[in-house]
Protein backbone atom coordinates (compact mmCIF):
# COMPACT_ATOMS: atom_id res chain seq x y z
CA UNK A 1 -14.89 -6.64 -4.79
CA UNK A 2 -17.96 -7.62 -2.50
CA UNK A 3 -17.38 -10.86 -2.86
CA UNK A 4 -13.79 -10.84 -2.43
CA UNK A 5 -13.92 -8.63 0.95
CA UNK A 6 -16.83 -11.29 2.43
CA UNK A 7 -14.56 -14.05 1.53
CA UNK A 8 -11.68 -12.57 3.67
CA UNK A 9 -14.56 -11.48 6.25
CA UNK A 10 -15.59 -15.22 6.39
CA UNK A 11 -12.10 -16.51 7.03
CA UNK A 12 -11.38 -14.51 9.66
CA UNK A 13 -14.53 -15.36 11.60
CA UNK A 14 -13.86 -19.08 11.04
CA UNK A 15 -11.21 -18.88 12.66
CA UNK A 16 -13.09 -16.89 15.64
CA UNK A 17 -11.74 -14.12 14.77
CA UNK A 18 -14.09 -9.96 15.00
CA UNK A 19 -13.53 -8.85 11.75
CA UNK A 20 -16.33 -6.86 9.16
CA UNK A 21 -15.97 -6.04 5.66
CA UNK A 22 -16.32 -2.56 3.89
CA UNK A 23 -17.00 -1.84 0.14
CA UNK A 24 -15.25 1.85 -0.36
CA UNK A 25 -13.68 3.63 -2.71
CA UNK A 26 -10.42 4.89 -2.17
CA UNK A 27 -10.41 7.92 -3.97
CA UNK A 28 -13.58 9.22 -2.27
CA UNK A 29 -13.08 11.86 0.75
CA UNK A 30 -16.57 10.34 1.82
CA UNK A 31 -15.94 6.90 1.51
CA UNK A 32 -13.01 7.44 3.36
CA UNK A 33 -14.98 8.64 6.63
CA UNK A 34 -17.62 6.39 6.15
CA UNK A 35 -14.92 3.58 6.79
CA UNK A 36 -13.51 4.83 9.69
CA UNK A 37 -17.29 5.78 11.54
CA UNK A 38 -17.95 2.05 10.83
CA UNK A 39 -14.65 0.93 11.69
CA UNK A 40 -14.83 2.10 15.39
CA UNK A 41 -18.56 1.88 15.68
CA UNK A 42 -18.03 -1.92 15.40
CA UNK A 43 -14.38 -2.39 17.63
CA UNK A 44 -14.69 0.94 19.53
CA UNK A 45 -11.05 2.41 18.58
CA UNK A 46 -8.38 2.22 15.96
CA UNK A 47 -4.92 0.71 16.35
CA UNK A 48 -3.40 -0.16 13.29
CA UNK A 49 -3.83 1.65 9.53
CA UNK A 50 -2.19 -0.64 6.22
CA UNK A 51 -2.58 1.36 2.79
CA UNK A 52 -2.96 -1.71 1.25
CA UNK A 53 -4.93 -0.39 -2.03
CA UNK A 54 -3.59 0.03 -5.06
CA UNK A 55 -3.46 0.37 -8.83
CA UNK A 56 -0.43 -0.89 -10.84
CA UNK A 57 -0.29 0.57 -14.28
CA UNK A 58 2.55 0.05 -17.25
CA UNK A 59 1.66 3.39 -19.47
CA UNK A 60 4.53 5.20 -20.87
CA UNK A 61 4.59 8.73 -20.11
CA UNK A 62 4.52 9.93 -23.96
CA UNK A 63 1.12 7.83 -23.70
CA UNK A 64 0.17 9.24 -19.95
CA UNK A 65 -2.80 11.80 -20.23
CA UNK A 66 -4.35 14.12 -17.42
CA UNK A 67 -7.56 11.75 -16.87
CA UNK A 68 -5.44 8.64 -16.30
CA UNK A 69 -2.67 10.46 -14.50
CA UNK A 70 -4.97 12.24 -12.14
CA UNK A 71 -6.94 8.86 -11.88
CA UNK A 72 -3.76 6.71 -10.70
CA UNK A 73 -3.07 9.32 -8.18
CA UNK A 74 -6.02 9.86 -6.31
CA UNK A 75 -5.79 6.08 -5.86
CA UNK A 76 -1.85 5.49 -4.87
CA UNK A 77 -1.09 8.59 -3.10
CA UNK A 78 -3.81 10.94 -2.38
CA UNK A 79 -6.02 7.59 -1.02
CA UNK A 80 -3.22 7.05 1.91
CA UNK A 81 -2.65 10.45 2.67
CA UNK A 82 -6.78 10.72 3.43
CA UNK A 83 -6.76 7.31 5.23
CA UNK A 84 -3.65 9.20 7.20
CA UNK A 85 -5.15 12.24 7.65
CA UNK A 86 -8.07 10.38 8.89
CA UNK A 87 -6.47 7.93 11.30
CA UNK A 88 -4.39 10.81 12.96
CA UNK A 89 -7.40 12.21 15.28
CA UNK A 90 -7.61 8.86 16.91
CA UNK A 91 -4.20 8.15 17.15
CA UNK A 92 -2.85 11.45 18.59
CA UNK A 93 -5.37 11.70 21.71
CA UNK A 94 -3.77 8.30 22.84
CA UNK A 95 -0.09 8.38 21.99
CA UNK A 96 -0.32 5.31 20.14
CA UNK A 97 -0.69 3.71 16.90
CA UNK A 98 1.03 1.93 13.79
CA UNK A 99 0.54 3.31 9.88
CA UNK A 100 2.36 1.08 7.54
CA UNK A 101 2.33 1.97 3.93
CA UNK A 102 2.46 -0.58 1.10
CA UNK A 103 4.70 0.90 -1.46
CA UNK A 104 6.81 -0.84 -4.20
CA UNK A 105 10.44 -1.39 -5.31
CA UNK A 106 9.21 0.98 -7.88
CA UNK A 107 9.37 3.79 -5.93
CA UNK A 108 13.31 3.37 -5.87
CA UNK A 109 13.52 1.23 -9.22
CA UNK A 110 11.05 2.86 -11.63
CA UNK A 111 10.38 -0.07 -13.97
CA UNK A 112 6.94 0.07 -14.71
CA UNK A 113 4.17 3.12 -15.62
CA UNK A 114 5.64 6.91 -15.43
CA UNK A 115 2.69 7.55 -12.70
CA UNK A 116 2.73 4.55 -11.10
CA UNK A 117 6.60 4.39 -10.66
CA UNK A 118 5.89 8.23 -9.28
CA UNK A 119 3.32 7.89 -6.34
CA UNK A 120 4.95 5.34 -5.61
CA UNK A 121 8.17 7.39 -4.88
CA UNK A 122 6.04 9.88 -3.69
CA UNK A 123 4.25 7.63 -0.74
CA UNK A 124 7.78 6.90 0.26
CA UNK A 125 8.25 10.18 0.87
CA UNK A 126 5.32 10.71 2.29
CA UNK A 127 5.56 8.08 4.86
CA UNK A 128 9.20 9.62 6.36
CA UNK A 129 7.07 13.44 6.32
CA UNK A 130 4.76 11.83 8.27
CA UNK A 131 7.14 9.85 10.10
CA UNK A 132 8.99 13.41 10.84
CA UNK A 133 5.50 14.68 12.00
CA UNK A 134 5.02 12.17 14.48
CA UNK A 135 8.28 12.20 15.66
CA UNK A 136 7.77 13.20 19.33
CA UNK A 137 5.37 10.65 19.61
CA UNK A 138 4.77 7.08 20.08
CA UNK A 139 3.09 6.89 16.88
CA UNK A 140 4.57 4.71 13.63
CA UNK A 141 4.78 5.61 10.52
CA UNK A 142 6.38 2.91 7.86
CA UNK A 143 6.30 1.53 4.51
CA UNK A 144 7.08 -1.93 2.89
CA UNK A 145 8.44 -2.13 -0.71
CA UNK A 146 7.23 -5.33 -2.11
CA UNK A 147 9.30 -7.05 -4.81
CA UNK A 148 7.52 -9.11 -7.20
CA UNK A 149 4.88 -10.78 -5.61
CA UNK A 150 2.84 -13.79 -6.80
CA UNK A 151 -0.80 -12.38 -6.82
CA UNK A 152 -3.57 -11.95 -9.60
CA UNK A 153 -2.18 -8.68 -10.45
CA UNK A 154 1.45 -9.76 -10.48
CA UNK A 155 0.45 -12.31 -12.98
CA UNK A 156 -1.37 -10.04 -15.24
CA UNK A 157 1.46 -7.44 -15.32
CA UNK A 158 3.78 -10.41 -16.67
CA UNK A 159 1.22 -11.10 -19.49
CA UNK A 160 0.85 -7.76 -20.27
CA UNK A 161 -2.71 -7.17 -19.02
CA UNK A 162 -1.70 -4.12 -17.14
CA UNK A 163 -3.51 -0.30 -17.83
CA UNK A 164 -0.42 0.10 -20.80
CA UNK A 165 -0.07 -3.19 -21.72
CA UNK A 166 3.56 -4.34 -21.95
CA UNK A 167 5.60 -1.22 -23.32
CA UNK A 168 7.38 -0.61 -20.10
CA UNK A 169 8.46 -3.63 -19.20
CA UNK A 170 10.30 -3.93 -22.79
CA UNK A 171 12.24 -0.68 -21.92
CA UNK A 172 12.40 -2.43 -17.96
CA UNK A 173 14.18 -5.31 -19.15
CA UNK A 174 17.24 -3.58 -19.86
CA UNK A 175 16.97 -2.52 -16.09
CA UNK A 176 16.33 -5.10 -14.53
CA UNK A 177 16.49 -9.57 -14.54
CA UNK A 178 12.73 -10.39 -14.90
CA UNK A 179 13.80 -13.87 -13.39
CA UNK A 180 14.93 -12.65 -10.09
CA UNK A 181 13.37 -14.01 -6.97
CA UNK A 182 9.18 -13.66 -6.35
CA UNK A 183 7.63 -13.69 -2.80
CA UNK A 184 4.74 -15.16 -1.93
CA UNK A 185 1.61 -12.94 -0.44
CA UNK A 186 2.14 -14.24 3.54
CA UNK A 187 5.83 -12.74 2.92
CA UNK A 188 4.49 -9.21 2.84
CA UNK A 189 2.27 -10.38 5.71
CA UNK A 190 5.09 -11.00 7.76
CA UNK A 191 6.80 -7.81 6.93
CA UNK A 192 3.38 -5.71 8.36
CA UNK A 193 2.97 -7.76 11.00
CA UNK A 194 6.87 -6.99 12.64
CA UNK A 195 6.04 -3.07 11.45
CA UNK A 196 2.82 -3.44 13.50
CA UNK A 197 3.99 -5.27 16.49
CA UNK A 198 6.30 -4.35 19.54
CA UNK A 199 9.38 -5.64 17.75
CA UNK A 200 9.22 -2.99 15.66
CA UNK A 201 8.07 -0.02 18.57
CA UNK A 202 11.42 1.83 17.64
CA UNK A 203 11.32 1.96 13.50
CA UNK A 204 10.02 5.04 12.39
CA UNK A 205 9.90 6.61 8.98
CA UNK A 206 11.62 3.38 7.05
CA UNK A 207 10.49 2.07 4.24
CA UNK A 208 11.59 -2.17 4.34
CA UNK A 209 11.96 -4.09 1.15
CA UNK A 210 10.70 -7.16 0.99
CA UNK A 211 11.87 -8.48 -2.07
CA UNK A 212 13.71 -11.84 -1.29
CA UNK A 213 16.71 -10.18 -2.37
CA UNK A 214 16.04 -9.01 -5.99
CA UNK A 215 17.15 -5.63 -5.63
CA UNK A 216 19.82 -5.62 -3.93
């Protein structure tokens, strides 16, 4: 993950951009407010939060227990409602900022693990309460649903490498065409970035597919 995140670090500032790189895990309440000190200690405020991490999982819920379950959660739900929580106190003081969640068709379409499938329906939620919250204020609160989307982890999900394996996406066939349309990573790029920008100053509590049209 080190690697990965000084990779991405590295592009940026090739292309001149300010950008630093912190290792953190999600699921830790301290983590969490270690990324935000550093976060403004190096660019002195915060505009924009993306709940970008994840876990995708295919476990059926006969085969779901308590460890796993509580494991996937603190991760895909109770991760972006810290970052939130989090963000909030510099947000509010200034009337402005942008929170885009990334959620899932799954959250609508519940195709792949039982808790998976459910935070993801659950951060949906979340992201019009918050949405409601922030209502008489210039602050954003949105979500995109990616589609199938042609990344390390997509690929592994179609082999079968998931937590679970493949036994979901046997019953999910019957539910959906496993040859519908993919997107490509810059698509869901594209989505944040009109979320996060002034063409999007008046959507509030949405959450946008972006799934080249395979659930419609």
């Amino acid at each position: 993950m080190a690697k990965i995140s000084y990779e991405v670090v590295n592009g940026f500032r090739a292309k001149g951009q300010q950008a630093i790189g912190i290792v953190a895990d999600i699921g830790s309440t301290e983590d969490t407010k270690r990324v935000f000190a550093q976060t403004v200690e190096e660019f002195g405020d915060l505009d924009i939060l993306i709940n970008n991490a994840g876990l995708g999982e295919q476990t059926m819920i006969d085969e779901t227990d308590d460890e796993w379950m509580q494991h996937v959660m603190n991760i895909n739900l109770a991760g972006p409602m810290r970052y939130i929580r989090e963000a909030l106190p510099y947000f509010l003081p200034k009337n402005d900022g942008v929170i885009i969640n990334v959620s899932s068709v799954n959250g609508e379409r519940p195709i792949c693990g039982a808790t998976y499938t459910a935070t993801k329906g659950a951060l949906n939620t979340l992201t019009k309460n918050v949405a409601i919250r922030l209502s008489n204020t210039d602050i954003r609160c949105n979500a995109i649903a990616p589609g199938a989307t042609l990344t390390p982890a997509h690929y592994a999900n179609k082999a079968g490498e998931q937590p679970g394996g493949d036994k979901m996406l046997e019953f999910g066939s019957k539910y959906c065409n496993w040859n519908l349309p993919e997107t490509e990573p810059i698509d869901q790029a594209y989505a944040c970035l009109y979320l996060a920008s002034k063409m999007g100053r008046r959507v509030k509590g949405q959450v946008l597919q972006v799934c080249n049209g395979a659930f419609l």
